[in-house]
N, C-alpha and C. Protein backbone atom coordinates (compact mmCIF):
# COMPACT_ATOMS: atom_id res chain seq x y z
N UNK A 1 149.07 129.52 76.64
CA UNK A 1 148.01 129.27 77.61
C UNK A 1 147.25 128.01 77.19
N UNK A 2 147.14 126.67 77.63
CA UNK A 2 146.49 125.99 78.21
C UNK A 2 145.22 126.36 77.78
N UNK A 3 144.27 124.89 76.64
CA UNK A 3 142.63 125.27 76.64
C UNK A 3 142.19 124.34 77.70
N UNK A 4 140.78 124.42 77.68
CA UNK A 4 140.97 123.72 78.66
C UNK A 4 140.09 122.44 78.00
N UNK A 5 140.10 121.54 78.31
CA UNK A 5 139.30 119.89 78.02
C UNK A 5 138.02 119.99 78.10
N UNK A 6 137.26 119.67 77.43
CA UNK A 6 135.68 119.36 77.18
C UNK A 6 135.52 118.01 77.08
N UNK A 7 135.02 117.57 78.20
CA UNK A 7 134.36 116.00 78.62
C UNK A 7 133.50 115.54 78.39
N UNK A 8 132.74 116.78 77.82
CA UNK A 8 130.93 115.84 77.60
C UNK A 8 130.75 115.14 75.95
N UNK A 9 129.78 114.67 76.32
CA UNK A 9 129.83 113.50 74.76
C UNK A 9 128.98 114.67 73.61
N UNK A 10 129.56 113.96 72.83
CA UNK A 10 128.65 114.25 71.54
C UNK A 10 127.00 115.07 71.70
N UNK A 11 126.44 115.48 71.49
CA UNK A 11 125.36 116.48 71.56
C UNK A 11 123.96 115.44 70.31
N UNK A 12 124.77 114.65 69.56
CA UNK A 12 123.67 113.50 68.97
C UNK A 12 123.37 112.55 69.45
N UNK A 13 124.19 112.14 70.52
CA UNK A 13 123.91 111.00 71.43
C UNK A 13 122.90 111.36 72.36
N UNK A 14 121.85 110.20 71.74
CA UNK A 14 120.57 109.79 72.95
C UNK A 14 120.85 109.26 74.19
N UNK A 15 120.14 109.54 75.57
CA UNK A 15 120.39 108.27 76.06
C UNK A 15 119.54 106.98 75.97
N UNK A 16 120.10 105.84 76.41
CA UNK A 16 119.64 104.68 76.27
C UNK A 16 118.87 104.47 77.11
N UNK A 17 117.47 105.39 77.34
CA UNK A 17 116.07 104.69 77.93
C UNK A 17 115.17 104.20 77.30
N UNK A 18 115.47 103.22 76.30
CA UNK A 18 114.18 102.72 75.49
C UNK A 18 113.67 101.23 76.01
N UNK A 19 114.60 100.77 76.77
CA UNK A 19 113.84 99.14 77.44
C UNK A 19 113.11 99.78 78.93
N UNK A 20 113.34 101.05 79.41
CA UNK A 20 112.44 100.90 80.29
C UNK A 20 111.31 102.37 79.89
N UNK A 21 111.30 102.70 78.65
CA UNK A 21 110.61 102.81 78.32
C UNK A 21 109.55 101.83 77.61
N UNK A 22 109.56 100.90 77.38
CA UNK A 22 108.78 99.69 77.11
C UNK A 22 108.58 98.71 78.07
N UNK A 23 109.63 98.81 79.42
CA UNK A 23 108.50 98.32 80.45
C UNK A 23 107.74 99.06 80.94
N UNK A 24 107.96 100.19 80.78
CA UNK A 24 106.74 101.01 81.76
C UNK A 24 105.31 100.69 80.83
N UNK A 25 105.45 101.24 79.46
CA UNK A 25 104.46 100.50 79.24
C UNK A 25 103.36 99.80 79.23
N UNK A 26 104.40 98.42 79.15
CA UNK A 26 103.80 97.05 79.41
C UNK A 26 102.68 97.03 80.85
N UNK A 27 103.56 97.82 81.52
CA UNK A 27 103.53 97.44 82.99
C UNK A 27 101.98 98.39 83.35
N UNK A 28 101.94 99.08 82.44
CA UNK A 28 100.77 100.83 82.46
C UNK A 28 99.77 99.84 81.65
N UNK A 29 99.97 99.37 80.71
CA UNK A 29 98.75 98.23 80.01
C UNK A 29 98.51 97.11 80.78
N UNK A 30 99.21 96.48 81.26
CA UNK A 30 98.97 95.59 82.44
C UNK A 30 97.88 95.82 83.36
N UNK A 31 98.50 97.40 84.15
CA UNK A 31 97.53 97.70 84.91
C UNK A 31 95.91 97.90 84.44
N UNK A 32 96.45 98.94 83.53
CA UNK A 32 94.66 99.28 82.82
C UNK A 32 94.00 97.89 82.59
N UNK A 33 94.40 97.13 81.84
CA UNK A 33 93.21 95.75 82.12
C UNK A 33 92.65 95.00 82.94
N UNK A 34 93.71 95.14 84.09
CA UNK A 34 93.32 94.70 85.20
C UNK A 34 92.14 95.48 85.88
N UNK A 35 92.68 96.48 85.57
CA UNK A 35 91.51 98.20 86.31
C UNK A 35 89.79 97.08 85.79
N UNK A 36 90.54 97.10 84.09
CA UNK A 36 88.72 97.11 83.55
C UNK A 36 88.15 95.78 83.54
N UNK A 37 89.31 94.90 84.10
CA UNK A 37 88.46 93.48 84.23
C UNK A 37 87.90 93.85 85.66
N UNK A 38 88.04 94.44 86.34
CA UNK A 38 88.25 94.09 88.13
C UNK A 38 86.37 94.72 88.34
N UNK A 39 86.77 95.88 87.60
CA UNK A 39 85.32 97.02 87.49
C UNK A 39 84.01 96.09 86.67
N UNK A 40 84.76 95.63 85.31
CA UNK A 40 83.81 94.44 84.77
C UNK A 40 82.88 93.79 85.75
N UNK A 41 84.01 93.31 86.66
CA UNK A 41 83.56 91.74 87.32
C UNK A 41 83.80 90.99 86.61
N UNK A 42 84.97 90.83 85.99
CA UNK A 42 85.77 89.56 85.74
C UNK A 42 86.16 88.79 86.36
N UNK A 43 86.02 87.33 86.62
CA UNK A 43 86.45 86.60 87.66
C UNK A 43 88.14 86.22 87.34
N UNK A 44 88.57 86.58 88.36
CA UNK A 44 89.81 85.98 88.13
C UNK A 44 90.86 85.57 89.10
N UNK A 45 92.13 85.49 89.36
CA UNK A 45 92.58 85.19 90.36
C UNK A 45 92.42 86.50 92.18
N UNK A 46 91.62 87.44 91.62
CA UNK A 46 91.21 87.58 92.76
C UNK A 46 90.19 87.91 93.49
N UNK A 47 89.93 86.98 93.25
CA UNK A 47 88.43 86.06 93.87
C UNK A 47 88.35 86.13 95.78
C-alpha cells in the first residue's frame, strides 16, 4: 500500500514578512508625526 506524500514545508520555516513589516512601520511613524505636527500647528506643506 502506497503512503501517501506530504507537501508542506518544514514546520521551522518562517514566513518572509519582515520588509513589510518595516514598512508598515515606517509608514505608522510617518503618520503619527504628521498627526502631532498638524494638532501642534506646525506649518508645513499643508498650509
Amino acid at each position: 500500500m502506497p503512503k501517501a506524500f506530504r507537501a508542506s514545508s518544514p514546520a521551522t520555516r518562517k514566513p518572509d514578512n519582515s520588509p513589510l513589516v518595516t514598512i508598515a512601520l515606517f509608514c505608522g511613524i510617518g503618520l503619527l508625526v504628521s498627526l502631532v505636527a498638524m494638532m501642534a500647528g506646525v506649518q508645513g506643506a499643508w498650509n
